[in-house]
C-alpha atoms as a PDB file:
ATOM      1  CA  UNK A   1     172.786 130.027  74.426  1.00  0.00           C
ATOM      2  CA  UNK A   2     168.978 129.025  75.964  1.00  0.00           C
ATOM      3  CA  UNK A   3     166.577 128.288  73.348  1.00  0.00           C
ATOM      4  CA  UNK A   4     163.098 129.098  73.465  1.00  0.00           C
ATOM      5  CA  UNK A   5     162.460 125.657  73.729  1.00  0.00           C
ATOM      6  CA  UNK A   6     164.693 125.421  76.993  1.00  0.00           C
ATOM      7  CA  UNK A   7     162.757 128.300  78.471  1.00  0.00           C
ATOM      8  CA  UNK A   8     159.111 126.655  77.827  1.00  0.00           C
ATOM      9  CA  UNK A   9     160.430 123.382  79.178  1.00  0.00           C
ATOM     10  CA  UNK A  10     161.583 125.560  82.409  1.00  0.00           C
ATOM     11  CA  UNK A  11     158.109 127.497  82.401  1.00  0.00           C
ATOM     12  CA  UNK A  12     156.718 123.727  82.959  1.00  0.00           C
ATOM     13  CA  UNK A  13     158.749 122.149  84.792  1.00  0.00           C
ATOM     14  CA  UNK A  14     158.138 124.658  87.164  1.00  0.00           C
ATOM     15  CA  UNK A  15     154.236 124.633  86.837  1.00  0.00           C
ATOM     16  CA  UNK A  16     154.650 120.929  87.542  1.00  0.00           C
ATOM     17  CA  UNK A  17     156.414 121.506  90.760  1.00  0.00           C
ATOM     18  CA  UNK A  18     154.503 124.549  92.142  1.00  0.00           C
ATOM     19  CA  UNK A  19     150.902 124.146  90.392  1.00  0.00           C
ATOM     20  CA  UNK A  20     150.384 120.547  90.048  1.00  0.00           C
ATOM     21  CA  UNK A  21     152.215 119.545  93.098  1.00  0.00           C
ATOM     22  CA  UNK A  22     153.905 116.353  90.799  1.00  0.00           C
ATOM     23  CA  UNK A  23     156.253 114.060  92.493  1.00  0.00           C
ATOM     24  CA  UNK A  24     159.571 113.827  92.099  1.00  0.00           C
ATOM     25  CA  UNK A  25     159.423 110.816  89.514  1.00  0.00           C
ATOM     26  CA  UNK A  26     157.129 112.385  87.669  1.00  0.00           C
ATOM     27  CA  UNK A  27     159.297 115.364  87.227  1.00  0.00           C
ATOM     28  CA  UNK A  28     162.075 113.476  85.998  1.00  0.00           C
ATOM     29  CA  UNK A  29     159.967 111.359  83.963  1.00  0.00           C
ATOM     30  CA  UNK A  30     158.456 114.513  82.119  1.00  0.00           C
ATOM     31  CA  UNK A  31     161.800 116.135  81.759  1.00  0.00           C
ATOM     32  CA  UNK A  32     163.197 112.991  80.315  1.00  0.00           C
ATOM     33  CA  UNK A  33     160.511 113.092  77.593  1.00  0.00           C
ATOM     34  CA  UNK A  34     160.693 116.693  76.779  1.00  0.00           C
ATOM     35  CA  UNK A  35     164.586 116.697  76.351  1.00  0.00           C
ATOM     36  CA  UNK A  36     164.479 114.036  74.109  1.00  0.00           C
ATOM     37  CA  UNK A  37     162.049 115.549  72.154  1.00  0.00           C
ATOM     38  CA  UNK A  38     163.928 118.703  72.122  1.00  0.00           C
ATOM     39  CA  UNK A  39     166.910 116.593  70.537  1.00  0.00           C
ATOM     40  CA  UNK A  40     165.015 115.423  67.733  1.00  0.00           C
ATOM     41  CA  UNK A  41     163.385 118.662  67.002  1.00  0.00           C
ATOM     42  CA  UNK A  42     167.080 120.143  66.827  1.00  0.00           C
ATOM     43  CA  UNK A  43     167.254 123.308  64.945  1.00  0.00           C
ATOM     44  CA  UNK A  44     163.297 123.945  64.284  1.00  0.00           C
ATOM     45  CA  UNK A  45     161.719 125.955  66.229  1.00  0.00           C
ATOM     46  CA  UNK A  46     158.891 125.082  69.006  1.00  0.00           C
ATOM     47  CA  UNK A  47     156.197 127.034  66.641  1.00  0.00           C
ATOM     48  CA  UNK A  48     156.574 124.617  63.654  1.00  0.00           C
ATOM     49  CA  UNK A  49     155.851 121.465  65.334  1.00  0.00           C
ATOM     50  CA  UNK A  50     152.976 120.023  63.645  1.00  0.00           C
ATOM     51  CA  UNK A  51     150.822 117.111  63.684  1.00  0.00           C
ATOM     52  CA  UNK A  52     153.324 115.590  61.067  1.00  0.00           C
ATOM     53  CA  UNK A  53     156.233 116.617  63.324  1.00  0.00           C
ATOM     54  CA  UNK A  54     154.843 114.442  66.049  1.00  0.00           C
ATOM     55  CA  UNK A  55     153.876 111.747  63.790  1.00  0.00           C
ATOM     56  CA  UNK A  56     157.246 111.390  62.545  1.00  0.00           C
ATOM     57  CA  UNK A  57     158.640 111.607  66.466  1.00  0.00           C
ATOM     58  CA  UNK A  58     156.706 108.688  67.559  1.00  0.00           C
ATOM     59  CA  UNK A  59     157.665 106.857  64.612  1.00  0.00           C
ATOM     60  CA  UNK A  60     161.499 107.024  65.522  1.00  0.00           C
ATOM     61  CA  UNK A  61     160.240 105.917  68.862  1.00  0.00           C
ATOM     62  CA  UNK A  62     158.745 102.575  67.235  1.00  0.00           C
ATOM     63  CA  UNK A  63     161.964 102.114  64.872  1.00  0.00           C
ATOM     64  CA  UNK A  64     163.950 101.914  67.890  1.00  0.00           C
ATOM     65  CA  UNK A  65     161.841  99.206  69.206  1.00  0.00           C
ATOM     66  CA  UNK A  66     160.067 100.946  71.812  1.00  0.00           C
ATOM     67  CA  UNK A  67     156.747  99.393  73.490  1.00  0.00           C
ATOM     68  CA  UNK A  68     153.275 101.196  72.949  1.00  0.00           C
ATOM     69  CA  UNK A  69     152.828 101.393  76.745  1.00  0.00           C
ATOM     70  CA  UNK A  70     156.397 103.640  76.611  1.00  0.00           C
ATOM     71  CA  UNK A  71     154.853 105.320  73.574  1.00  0.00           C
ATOM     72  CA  UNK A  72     152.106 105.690  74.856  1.00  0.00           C
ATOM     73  CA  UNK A  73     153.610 107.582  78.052  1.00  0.00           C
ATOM     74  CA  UNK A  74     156.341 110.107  76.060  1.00  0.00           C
ATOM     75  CA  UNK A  75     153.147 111.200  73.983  1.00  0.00           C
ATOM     76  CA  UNK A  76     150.969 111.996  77.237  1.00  0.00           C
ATOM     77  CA  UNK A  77     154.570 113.762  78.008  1.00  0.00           C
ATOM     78  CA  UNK A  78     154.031 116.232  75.016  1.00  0.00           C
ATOM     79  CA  UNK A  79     150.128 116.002  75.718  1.00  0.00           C
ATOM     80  CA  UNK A  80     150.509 118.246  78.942  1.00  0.00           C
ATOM     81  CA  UNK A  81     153.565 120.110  77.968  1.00  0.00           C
ATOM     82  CA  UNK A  82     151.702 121.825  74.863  1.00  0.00           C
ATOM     83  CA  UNK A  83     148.406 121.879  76.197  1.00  0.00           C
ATOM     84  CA  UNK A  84     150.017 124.100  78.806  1.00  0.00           C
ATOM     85  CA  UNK A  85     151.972 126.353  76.386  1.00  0.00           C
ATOM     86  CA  UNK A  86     148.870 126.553  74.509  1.00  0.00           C
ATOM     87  CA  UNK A  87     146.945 127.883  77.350  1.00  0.00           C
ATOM     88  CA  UNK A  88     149.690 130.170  78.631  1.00  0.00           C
ATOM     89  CA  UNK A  89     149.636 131.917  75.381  1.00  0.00           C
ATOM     90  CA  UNK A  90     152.606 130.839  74.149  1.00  0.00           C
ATOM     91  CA  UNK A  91     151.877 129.231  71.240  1.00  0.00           C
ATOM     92  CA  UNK A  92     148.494 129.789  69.288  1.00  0.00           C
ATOM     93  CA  UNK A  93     147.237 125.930  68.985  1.00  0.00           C
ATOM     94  CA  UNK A  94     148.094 122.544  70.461  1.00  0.00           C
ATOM     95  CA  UNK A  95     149.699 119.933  67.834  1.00  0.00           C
ATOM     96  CA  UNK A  96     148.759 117.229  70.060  1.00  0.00           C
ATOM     97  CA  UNK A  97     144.940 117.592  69.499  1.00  0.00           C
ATOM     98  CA  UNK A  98     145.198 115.222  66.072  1.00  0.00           C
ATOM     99  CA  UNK A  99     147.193 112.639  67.640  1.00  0.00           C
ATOM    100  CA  UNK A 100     145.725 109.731  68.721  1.00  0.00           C
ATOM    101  CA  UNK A 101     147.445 107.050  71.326  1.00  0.00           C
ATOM    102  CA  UNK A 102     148.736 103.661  70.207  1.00  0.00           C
ATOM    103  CA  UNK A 103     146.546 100.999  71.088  1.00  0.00           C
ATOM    104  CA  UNK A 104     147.889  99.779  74.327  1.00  0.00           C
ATOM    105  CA  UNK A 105     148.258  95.307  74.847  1.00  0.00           C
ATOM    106  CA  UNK A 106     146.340  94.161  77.763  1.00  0.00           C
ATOM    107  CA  UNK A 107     148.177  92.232  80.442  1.00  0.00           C
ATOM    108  CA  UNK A 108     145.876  91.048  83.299  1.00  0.00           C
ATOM    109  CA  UNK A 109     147.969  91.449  86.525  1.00  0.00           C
ATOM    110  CA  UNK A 110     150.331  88.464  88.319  1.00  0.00           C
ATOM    111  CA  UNK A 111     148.982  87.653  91.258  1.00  0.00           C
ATOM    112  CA  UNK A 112     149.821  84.966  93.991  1.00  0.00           C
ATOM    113  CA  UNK A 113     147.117  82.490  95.196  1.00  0.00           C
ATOM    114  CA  UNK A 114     146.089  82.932  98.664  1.00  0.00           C
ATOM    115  CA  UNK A 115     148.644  79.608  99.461  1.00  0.00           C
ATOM    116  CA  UNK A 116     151.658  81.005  97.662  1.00  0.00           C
ATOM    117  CA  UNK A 117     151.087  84.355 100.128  1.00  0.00           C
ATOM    118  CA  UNK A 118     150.805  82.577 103.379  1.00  0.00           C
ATOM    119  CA  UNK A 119     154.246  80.381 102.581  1.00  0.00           C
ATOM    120  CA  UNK A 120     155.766  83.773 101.186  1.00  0.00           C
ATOM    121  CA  UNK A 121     154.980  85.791 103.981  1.00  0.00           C
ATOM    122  CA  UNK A 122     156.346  83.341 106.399  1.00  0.00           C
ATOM    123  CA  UNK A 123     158.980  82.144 104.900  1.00  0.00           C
ATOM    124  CA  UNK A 124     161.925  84.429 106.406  1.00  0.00           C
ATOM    125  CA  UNK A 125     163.708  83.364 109.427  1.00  0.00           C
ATOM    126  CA  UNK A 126     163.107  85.404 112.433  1.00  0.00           C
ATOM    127  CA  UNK A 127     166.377  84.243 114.129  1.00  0.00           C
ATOM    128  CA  UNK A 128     168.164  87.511 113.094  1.00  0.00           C
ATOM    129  CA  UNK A 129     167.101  91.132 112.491  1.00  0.00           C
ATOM    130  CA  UNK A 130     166.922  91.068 108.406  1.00  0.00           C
ATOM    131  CA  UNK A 131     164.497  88.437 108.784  1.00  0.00           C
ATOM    132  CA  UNK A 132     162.027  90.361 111.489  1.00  0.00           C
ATOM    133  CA  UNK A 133     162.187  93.553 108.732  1.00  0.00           C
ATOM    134  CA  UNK A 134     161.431  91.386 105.753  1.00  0.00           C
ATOM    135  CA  UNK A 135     158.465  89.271 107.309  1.00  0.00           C
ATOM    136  CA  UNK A 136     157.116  93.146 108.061  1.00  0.00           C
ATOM    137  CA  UNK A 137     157.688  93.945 104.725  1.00  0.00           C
ATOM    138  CA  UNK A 138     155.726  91.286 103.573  1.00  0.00           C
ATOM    139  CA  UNK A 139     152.708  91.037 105.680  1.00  0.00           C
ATOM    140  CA  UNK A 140     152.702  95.249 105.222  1.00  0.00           C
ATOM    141  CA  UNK A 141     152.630  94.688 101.571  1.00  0.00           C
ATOM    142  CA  UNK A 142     149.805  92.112 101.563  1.00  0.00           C
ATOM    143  CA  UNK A 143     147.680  93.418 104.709  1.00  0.00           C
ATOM    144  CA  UNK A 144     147.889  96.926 102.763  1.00  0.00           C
ATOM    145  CA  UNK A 145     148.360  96.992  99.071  1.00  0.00           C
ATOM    146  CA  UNK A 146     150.811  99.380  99.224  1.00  0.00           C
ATOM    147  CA  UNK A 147     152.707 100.829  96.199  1.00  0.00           C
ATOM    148  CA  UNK A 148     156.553  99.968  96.623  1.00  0.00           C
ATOM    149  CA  UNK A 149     157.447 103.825  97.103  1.00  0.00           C
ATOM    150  CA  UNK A 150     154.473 103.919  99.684  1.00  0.00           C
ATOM    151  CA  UNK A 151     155.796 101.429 101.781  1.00  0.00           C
ATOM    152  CA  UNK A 152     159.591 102.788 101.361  1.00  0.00           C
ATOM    153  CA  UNK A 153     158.066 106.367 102.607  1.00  0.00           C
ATOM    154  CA  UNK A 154     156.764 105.264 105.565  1.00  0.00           C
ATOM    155  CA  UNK A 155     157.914 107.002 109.019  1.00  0.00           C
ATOM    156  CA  UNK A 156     157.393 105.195 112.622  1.00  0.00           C
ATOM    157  CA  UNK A 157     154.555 108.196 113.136  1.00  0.00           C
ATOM    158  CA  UNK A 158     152.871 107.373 110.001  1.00  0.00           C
ATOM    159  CA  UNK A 159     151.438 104.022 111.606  1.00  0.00           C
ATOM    160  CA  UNK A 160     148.739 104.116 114.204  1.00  0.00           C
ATOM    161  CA  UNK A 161     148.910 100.875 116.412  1.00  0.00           C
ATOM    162  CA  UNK A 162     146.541 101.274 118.204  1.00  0.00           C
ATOM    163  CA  UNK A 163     143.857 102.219 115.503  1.00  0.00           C
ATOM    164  CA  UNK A 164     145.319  99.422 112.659  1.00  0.00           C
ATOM    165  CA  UNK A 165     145.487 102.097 110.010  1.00  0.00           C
ATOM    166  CA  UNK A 166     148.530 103.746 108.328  1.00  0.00           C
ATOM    167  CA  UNK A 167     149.536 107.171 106.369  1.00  0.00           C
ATOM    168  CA  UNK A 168     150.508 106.933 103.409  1.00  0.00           C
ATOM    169  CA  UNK A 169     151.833 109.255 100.689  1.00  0.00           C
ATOM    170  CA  UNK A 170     150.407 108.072  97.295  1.00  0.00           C
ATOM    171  CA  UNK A 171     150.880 109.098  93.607  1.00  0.00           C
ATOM    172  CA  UNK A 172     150.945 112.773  93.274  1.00  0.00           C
ATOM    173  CA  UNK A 173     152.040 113.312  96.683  1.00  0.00           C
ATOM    174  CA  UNK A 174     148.381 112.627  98.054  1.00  0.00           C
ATOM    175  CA  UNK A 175     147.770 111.469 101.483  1.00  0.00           C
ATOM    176  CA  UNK A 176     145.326 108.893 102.363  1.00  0.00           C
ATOM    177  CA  UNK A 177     144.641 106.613 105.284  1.00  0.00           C
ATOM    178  CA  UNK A 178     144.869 102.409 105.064  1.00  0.00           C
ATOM    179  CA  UNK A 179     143.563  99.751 107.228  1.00  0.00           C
ATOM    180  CA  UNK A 180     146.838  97.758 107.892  1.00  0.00           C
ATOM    181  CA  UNK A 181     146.017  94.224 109.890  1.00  0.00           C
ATOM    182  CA  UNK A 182     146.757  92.756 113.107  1.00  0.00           C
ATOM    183  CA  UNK A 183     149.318  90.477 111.701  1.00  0.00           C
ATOM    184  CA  UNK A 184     151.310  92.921 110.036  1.00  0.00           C
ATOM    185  CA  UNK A 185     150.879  95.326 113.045  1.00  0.00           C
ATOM    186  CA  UNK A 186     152.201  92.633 115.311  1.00  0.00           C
ATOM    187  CA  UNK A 187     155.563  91.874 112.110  1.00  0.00           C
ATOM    188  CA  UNK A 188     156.023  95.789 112.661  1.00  0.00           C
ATOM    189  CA  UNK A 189     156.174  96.106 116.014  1.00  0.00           C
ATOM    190  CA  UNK A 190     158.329  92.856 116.854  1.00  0.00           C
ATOM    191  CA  UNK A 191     161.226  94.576 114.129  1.00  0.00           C
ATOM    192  CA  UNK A 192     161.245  97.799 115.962  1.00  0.00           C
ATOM    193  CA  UNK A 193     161.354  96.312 118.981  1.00  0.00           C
ATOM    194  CA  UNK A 194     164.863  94.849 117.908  1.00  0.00           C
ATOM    195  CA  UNK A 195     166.571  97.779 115.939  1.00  0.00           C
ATOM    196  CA  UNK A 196     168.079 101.231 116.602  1.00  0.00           C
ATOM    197  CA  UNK A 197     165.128 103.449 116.717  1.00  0.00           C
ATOM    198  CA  UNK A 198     166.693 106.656 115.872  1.00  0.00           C
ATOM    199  CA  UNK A 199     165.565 106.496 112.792  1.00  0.00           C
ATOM    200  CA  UNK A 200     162.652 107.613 111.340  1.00  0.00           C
ATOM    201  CA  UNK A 201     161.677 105.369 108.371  1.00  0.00           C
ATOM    202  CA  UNK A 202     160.004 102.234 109.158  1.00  0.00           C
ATOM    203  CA  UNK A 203     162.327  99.882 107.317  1.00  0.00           C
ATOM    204  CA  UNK A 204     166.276 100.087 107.125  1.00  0.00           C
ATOM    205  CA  UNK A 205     168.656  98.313 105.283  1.00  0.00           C
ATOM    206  CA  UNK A 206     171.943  96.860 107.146  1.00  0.00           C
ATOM    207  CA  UNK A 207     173.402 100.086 107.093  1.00  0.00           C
ATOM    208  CA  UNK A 208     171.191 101.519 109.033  1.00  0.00           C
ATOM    209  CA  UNK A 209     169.725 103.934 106.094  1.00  0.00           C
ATOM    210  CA  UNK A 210     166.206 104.272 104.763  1.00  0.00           C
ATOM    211  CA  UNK A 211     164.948 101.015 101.950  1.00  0.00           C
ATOM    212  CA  UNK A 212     165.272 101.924  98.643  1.00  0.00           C
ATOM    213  CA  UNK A 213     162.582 100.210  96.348  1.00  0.00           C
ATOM    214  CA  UNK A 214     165.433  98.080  94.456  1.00  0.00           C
ATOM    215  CA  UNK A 215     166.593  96.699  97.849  1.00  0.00           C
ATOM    216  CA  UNK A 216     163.029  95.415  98.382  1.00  0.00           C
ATOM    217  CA  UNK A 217     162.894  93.842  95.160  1.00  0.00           C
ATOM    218  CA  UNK A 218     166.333  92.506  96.126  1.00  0.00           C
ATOM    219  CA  UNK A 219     164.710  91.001  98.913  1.00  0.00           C
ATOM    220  CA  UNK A 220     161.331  89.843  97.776  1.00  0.00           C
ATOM    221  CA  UNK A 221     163.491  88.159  94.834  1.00  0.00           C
ATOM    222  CA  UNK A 222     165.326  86.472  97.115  1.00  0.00           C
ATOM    223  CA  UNK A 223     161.978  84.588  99.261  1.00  0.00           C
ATOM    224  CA  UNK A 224     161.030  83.587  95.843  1.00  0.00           C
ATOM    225  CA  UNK A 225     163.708  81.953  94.573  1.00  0.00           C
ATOM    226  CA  UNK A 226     163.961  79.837  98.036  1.00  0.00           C
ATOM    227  CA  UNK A 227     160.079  78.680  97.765  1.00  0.00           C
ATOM    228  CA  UNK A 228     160.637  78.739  93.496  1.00  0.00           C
ATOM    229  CA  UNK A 229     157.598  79.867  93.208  1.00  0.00           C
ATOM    230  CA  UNK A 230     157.100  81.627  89.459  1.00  0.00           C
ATOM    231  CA  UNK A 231     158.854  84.357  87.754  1.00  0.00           C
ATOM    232  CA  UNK A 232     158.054  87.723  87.314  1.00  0.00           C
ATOM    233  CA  UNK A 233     157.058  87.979  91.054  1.00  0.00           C
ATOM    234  CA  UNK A 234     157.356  91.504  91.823  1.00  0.00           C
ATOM    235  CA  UNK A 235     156.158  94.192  94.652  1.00  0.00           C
ATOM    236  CA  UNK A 236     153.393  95.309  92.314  1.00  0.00           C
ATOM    237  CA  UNK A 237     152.441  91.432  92.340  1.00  0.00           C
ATOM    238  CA  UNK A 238     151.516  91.774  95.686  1.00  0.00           C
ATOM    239  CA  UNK A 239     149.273  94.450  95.506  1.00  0.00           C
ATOM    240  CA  UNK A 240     147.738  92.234  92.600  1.00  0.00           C
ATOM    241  CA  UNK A 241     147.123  89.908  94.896  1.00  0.00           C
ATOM    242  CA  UNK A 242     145.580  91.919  97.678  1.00  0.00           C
ATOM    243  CA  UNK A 243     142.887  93.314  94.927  1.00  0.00           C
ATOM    244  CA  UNK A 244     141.922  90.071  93.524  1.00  0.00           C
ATOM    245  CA  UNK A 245     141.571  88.257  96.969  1.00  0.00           C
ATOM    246  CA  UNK A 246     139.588  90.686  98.361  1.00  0.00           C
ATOM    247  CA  UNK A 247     137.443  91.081  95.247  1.00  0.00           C
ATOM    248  CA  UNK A 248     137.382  86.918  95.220  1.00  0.00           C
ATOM    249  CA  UNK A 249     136.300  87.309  98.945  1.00  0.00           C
ATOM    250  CA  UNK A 250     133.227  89.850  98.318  1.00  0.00           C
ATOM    251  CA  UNK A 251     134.910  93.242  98.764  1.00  0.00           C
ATOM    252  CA  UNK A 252     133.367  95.652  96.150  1.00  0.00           C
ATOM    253  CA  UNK A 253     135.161  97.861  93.242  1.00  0.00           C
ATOM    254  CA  UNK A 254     134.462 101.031  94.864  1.00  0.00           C
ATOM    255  CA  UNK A 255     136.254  99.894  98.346  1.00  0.00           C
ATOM    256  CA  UNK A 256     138.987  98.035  96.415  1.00  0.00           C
ATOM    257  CA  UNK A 257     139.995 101.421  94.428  1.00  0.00           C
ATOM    258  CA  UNK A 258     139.538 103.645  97.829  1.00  0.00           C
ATOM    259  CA  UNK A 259     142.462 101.107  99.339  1.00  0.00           C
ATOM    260  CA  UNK A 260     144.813 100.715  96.292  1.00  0.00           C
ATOM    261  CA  UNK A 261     144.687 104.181  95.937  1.00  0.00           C
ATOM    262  CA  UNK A 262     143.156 104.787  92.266  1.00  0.00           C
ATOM    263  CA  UNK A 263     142.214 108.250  91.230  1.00  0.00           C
ATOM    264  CA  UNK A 264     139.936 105.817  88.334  1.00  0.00           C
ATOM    265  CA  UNK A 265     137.348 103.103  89.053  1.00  0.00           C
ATOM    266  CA  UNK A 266     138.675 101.964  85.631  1.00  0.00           C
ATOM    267  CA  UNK A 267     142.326 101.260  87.054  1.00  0.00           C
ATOM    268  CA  UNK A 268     140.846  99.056  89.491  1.00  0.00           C
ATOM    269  CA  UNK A 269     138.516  97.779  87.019  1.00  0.00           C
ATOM    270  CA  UNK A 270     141.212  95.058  85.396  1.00  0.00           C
ATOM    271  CA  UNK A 271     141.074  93.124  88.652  1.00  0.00           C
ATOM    272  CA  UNK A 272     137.524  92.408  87.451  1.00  0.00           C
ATOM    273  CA  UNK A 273     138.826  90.154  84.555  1.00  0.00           C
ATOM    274  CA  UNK A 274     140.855  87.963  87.157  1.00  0.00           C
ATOM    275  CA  UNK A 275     137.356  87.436  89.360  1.00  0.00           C
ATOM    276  CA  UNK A 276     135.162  86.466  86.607  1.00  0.00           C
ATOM    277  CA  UNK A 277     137.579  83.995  85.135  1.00  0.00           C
ATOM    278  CA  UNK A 278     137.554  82.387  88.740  1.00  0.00           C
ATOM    279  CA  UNK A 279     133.424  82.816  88.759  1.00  0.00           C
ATOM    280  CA  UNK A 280     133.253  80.689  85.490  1.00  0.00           C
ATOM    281  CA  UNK A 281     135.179  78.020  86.900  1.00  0.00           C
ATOM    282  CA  UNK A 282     133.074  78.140  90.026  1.00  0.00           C
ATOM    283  CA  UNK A 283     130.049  77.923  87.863  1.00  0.00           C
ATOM    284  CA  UNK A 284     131.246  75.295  85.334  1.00  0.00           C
ATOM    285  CA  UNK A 285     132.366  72.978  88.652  1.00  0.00           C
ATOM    286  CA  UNK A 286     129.407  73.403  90.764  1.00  0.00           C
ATOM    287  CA  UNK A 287     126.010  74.341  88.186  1.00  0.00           C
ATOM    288  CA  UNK A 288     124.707  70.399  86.612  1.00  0.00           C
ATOM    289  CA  UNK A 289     124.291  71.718  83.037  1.00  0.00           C
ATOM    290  CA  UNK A 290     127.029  74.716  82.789  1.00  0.00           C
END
């Protein structure tokens, strides 16, 4: 038997697909949420979930040892799906209106010094084809700030050699053009120039299929073990570390969120913590009464 619940988590999955246009990860993510909402609710209806209701869901979610930042994310989850049953007309008020969001912990982003980048970047060996793909990856990664899935998505006609920028599809399935660099360019074109060219994607694994983004961590884990540089090193570090350099270089907020890709200036805005701890060491070296 469907329950009404099953049909207004179908009524939004689908809005999320046609409507909002919401990527594939964030479709699963959202139906993950709901269904395990759905399972505590059990028998009670959709119409009796109340403020309480939802206080008592996120406090299972604590018990079980949960995060706020994963909090945090299931109740933006119920967020959209009753603010859109509530303007559909399908239920008479919102029970998420009360609710406030846990107070989120603050971790300033791991980032590689210039240094670390340049040894990283160069440390594969070019004597066989893995080691032409994973030098691309990693001067693509650094000369771009791509997200991991960007960089996975990429297609042979997404990049422009000749005009050093590159396609990519970002969160929410939007488009937007990146400046990629002459180095990276040149690690691109030097792995294609080796491989089977049939197809599409931009980077391959040894079977000869499309990267997935655990076989670049695979990889990226691997270059940091051999230089042991410091844990925790991940993709995302490296688009850390193409924010802060450029910000440390004189690059401004507004250009650095237009390249990573932010819909928010206030996204971007935690790379400003990393810069101003580096400007008070500046300032405490160089000024003669800091």
């Amino acid at each position: 038997m469907i329950l009404e619940i099953d049909r207004h988590i179908e009524k939004y999955i689908r809005y999320l697909e046609i409507e909002k246009n919401a990527s594939e990860h964030t479709i699963l993510n959202y139906k993950k949420d709901l269904e395990e909402f759905k399972k505590f609710l059990g028998e009670a209806k959709i119409e009796s979930v109340s403020y309480l209701t939802l206080r008592k869901f996120l406090s299972t979610l604590k018990e079980r040892g949960l995060k706020s930042r994963s909090i945090s994310r299931k109740l933006s989850s119920l967020r959209s799906f009753f603010r859109f049953l509530n303007r559909e007309g399908l239920l008479k008020s919102d029970p998420t209106s009360a609710i406030s969001s846990p107070k989120l912990e603050k971790h300033l982003p791991i980032f590689l010094t210039e240094d670390e980048i340049t040894r990283l970047v160069e440390s594969p060996d070019t004597k066989e084809l893995s080691g032409f793909r994973d030098r691309a990856i990693l001067e693509t990664f650094y000369s771009t700030g791509m997200r991991v899935s960007e960089l996975i998505g990429l297609n042979q006609e997404n990049i422009d050699f000749f005009g050093g920028v590159a396609k990519v599809m970002g969160k929410g399935r939007k488009e937007r053009l990146t400046p990629i660099g002459d180095r990276a360019l040149r690690a691109i074109r030097e792995y294609l120039e080796r491989r089977d060219n049939s197809q599409p994607a931009v980077f391959l694994n040894k079977n000869g299929r499309r990267l997935t983004a655990r076989g670049v961590r695979v990889i990226l884990d691997r270059y940091v073990r051999i230089l042991a540089l410091r844990e925790n090193i991940s993709p995302h570090s490296l688009r850390h570390s193409f924010a802060t350099h450029l910000l440390n270089r004189g690059a401004d907020l507004r250009s650095v969120q237009e390249l990573l890709g932010h819909a928010n200036l206030s996204t971007t805005q935690i790379y400003t913590h990393l810069t101003t701890d580096r400007l008070k060491s500046v300032y405490d070296k160089a000024h003669p009464r800091a």
